[in-house]
Protein backbone atom coordinates (compact mmCIF):
# COMPACT_ATOMS: atom_id res chain seq x y z
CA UNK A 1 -36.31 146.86 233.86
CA UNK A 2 -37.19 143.17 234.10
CA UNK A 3 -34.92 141.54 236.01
CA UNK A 4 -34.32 139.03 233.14
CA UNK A 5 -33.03 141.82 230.79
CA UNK A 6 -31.11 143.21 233.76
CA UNK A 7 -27.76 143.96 232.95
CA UNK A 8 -24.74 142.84 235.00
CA UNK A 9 -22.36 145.29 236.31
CA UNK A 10 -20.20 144.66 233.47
CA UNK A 11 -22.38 145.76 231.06
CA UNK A 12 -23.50 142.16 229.81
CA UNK A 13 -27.54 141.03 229.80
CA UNK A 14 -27.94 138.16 231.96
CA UNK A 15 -28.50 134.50 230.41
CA UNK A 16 -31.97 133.94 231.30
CA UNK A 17 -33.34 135.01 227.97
CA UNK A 18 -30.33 133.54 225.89
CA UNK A 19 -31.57 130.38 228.05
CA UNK A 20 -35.17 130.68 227.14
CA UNK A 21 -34.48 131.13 223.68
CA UNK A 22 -32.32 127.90 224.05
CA UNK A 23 -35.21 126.30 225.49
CA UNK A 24 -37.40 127.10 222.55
CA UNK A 25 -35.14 125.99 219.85
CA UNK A 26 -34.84 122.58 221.68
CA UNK A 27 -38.58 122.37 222.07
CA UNK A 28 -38.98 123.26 218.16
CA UNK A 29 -36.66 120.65 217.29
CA UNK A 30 -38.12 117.88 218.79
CA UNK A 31 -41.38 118.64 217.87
CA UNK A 32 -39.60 117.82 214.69
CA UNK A 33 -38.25 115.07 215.31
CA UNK A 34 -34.99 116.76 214.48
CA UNK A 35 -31.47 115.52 216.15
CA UNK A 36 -29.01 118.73 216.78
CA UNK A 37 -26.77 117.80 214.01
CA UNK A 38 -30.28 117.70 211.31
CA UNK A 39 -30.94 120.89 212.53
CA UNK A 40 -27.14 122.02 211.86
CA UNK A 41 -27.14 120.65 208.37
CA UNK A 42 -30.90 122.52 207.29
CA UNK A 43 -30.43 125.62 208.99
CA UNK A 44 -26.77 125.59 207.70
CA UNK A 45 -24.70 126.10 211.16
CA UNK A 46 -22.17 123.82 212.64
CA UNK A 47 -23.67 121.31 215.47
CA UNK A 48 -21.83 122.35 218.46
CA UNK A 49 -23.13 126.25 217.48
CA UNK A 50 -26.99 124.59 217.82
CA UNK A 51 -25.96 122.60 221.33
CA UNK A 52 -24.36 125.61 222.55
CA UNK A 53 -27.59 127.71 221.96
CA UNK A 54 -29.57 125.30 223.31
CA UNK A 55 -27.74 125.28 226.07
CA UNK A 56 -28.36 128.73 226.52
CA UNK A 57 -24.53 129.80 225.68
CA UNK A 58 -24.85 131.64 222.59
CA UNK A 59 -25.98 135.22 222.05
CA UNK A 60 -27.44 134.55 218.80
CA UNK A 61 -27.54 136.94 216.35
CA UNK A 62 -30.44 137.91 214.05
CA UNK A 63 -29.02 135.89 210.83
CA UNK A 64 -28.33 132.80 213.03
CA UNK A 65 -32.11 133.55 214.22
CA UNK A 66 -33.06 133.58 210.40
CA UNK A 67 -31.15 130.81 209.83
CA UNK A 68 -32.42 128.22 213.00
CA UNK A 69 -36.18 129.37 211.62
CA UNK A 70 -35.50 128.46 207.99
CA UNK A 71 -34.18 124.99 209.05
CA UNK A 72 -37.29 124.80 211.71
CA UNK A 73 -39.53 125.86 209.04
CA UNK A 74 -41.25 128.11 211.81
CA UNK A 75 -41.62 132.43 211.53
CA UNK A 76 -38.29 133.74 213.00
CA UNK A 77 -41.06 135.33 215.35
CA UNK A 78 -41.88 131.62 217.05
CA UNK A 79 -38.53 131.40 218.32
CA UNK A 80 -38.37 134.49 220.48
CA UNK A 81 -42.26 134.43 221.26
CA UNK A 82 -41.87 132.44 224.60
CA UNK A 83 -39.22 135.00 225.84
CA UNK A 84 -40.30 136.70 228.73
């Protein structure tokens, strides 16, 4: 198993993907010329939810995902494509 993915001895999947995917939103957003709280507003999820993401805090799940693509106007598929 990749050590990314790896899971720590309580059972939890360590943050470097839930960072990555962080990463990616951020990049997205700017490339939009989006603020945190526009993206809030379109994708319909409070602001501090989108900071903490970005911030790599969140374990997202796959409606947020929906949700964050629909207000990024991307394929739910860009945001995850950059995980490694």
């Amino acid at each position: 198993m990749d050590s990314k993915w790896a899971l720590t001895n309580d059972g939890r999947v360590k943050t470097d993907a839930l960072a990555q995917f962080g990463q990616r939103v951020r990049q997205l957003r700017i490339e939009r010329n989006l603020s945190q709280e526009d993206l809030a507003e379109l994708a319909d999820l409070h602001r501090n939810y989108v900071s903490q993401i970005e911030g790599g805090r969140r374990n997202v799940s796959l409606l947020n995902i929906l949700k964050l693509a629909h207000g990024l106007k991307v394929r739910p598929t860009r945001l995850i494509e950059t995980i490694r």
